[in-house]
Protein backbone atom coordinates (compact mmCIF):
# COMPACT_ATOMS: atom_id res chain seq x y z
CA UNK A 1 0.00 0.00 0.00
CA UNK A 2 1.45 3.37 -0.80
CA UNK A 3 0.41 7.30 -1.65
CA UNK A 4 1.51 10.00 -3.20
CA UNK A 5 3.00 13.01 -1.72
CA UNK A 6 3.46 16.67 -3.82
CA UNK A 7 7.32 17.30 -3.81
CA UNK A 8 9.00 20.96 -4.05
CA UNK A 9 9.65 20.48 -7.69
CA UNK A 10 6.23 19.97 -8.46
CA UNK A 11 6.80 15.84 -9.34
CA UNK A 12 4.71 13.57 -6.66
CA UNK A 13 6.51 10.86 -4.81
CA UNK A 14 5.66 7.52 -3.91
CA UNK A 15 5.78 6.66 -0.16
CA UNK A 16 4.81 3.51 1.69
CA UNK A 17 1.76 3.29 3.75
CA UNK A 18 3.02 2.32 7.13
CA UNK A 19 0.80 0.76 10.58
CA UNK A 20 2.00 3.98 12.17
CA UNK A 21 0.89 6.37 9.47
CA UNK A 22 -2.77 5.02 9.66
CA UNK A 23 -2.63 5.09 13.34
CA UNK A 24 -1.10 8.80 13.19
CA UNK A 25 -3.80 9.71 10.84
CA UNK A 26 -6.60 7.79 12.63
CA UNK A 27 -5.44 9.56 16.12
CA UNK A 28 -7.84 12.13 17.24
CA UNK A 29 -6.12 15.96 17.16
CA UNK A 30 -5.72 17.70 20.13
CA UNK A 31 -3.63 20.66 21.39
CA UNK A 32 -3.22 19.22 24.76
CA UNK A 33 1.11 18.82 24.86
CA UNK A 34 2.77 16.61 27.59
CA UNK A 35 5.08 18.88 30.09
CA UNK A 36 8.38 17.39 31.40
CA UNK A 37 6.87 13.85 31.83
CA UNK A 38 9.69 12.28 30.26
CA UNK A 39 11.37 8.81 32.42
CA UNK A 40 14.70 10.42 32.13
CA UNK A 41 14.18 13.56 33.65
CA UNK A 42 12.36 11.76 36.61
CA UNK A 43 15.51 9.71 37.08
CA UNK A 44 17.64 12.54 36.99
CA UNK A 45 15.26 14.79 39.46
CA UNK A 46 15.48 11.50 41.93
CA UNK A 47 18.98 11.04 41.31
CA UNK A 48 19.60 15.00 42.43
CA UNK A 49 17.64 14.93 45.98
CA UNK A 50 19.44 11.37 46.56
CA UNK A 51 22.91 13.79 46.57
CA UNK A 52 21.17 16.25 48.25
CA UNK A 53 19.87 14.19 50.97
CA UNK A 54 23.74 13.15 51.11
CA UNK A 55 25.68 16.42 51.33
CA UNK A 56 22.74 17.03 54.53
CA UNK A 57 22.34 14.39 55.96
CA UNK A 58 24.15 15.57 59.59
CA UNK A 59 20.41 17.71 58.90
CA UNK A 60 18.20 14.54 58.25
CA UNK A 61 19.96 12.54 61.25
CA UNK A 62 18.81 15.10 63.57
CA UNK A 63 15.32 15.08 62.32
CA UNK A 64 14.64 11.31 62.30
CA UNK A 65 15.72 11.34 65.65
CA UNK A 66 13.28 14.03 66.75
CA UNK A 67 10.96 11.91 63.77
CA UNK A 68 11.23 8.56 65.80
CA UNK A 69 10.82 10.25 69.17
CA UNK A 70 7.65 11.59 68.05
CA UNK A 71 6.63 8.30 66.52
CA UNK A 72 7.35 6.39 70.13
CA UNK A 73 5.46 8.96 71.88
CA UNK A 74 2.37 7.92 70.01
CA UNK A 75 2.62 3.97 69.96
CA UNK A 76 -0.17 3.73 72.76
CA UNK A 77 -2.13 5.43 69.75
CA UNK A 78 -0.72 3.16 67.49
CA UNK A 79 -1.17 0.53 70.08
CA UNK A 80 -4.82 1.35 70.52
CA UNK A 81 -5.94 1.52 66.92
CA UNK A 82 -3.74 -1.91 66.03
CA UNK A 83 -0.20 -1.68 63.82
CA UNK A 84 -1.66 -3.45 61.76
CA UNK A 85 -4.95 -1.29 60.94
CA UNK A 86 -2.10 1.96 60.84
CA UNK A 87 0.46 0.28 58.87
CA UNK A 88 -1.75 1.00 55.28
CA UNK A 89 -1.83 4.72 55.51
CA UNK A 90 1.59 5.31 57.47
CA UNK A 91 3.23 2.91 54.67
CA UNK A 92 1.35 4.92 52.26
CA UNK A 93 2.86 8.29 53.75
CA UNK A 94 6.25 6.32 54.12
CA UNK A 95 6.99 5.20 51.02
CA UNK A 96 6.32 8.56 49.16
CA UNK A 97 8.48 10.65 51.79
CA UNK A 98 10.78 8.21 51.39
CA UNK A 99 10.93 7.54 48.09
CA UNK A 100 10.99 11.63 46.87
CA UNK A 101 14.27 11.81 49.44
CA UNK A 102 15.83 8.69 49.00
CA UNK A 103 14.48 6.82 45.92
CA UNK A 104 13.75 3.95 48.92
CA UNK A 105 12.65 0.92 47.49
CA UNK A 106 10.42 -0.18 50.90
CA UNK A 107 12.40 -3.07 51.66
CA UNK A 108 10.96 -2.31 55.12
CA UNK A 109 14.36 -2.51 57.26
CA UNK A 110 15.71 1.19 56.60
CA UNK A 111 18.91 1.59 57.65
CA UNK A 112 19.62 4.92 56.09
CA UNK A 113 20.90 6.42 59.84
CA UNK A 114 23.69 4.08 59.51
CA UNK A 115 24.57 4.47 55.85
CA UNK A 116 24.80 8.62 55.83
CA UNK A 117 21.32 8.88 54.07
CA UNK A 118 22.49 6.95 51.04
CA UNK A 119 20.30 3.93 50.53
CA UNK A 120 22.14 0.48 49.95
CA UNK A 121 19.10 -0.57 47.94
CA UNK A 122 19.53 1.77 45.41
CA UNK A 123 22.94 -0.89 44.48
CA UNK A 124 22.54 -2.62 41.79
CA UNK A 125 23.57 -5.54 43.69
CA UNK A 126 21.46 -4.25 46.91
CA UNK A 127 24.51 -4.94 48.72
CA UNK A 128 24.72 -4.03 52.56
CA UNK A 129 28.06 -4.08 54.32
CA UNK A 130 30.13 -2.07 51.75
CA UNK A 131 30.61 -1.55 48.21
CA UNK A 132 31.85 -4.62 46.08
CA UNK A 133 35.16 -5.18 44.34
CA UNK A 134 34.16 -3.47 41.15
CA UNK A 135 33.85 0.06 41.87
CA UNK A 136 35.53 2.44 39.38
CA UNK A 137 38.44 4.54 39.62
CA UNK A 138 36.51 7.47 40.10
CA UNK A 139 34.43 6.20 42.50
CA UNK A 140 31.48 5.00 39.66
CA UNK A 141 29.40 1.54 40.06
CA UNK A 142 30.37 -1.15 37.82
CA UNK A 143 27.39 -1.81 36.56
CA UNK A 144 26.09 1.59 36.44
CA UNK A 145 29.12 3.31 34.93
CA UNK A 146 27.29 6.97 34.77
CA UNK A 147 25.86 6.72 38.64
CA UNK A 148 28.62 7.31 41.67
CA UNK A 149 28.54 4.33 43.99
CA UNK A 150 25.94 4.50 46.50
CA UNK A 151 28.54 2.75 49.46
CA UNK A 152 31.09 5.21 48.18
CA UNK A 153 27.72 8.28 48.90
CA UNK A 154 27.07 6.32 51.84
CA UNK A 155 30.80 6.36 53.55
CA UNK A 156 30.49 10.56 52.74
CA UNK A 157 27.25 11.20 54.10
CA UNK A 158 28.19 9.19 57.41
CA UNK A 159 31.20 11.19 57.79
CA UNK A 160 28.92 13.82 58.16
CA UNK A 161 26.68 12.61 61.24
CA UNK A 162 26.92 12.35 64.69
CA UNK A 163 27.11 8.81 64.92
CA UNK A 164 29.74 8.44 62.24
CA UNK A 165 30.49 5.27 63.46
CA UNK A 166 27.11 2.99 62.74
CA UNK A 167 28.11 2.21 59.10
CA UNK A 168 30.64 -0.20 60.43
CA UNK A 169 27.98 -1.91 61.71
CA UNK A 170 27.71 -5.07 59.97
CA UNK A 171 23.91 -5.33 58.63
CA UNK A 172 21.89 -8.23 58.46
CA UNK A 173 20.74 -9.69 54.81
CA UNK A 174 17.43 -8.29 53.62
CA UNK A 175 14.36 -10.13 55.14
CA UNK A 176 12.47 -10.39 51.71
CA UNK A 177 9.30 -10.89 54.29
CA UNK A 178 9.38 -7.74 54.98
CA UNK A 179 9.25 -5.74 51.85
CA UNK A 180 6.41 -3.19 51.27
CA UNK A 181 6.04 -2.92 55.08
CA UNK A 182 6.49 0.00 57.02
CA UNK A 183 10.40 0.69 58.73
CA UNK A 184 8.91 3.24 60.93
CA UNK A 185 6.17 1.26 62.63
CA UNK A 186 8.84 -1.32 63.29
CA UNK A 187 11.28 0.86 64.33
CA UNK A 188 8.66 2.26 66.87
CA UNK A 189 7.10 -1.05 68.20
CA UNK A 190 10.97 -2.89 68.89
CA UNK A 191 12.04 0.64 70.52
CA UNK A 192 8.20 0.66 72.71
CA UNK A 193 9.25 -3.26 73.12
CA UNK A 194 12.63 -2.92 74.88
CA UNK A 195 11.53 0.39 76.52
CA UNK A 196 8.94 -1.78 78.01
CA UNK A 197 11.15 -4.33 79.15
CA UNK A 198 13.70 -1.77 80.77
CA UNK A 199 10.71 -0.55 83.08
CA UNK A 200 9.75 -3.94 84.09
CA UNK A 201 13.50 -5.14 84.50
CA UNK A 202 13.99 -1.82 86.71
CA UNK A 203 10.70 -2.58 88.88
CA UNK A 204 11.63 -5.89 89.10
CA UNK A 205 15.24 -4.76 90.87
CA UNK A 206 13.75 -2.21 92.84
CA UNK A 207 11.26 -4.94 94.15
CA UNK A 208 13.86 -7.27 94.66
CA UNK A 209 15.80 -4.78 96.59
CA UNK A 210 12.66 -3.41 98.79
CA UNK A 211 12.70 -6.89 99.71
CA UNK A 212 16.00 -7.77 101.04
């Protein structure tokens, strides 16, 4: 199938009929023009407060720790309601904080207080304790050769905090049980858990000494 176009010199030239010329064609006209939607720019925009969150994060350690204060102070709410009634609309809240700052994948055990705001997830090889052998010369992934290494991000940011010290922690391997959960209702019930035991453990002494 083919038609006729008119050329500048006035001759008409033959062109094939395509399936995406009759689908161009058939396409209803409109004036309505797609702004900065394009995948790449998204990437980049993510990439850029990933950095950011970096170069701050001395800023961002303070604030989770007022965050998670604030978060233990209301576990008899959360207690009272049920974790697991809360955990849709807090993992909801969660996961698009988190994800604008961080580009967190939800893997549900955050760790980015002990990585200096640089999440290990966002390795291609979602490793935790480290980066691996193949990082580049100028500090690049391997397998991303345009994107800096997120454990090379990670060892910056941390020398930036407090509590420097945490990413030589050695980190557990991802519980893939836990993925799509909520790290801040965790966080909150283990802390409400061993703040819990502390109390009884200290009544228990005091009792024990009253006693005697």
């Amino acid at each position: 199938m083919s038609e006729t176009t008119p050329a500048k010199d006035g001759q008409r030239v033959v062109q094939p009929v395509t399936q995406a010329t009759l689908v161009k064609k058939a396409a209803p006209k409109s004036d309505y023009k797609p702004a900065d939607v394009s995948p790449q720019r998204r990437v980049q925009r993510s990439f850029a407060v990933r950095l950011w969150s970096v170069r701050h994060s001395r800023l961002l350690e303070w604030f989770y720790a007022k965050f998670a204060d604030m978060f233990l102070l209301l576990h008899p709410l959360w207690k009272g309601i049920g974790y697991g009634r809360v955990e849709g609309p807090i993992k909801f809240v969660e996961k698009r904080v988190k994800g604008f700052m961080f580009d967190c994948r939800m893997c549900g055990q955050c760790i980015l207080s002990s990585t200096g705001m640089s999440c290990p997830m966002n390795c291609p090889k979602q490793l935790r304790n480290g980066p691996c052998g193949g990082v580049r010369a100028n500090g690049n992934c391997e397998v991303e050769p345009d994107m800096p290494c997120v454990w090379v991000k990670a060892w910056e940011g941390s020398q930036n905090m407090v509590h420097s010290d945490r990413i030589l922690t050695v980190q557990k391997p991802v519980d893939q049980s836990l993925r799509e959960t909520s790290a801040w209702l965790r966080v909150t019930a283990q802390a409400a858990t061993a703040r819990e035991a502390a109390a009884t453990a200290k009544n228990g002494a005091a009792n024990t000494g009253a006693s005697a």
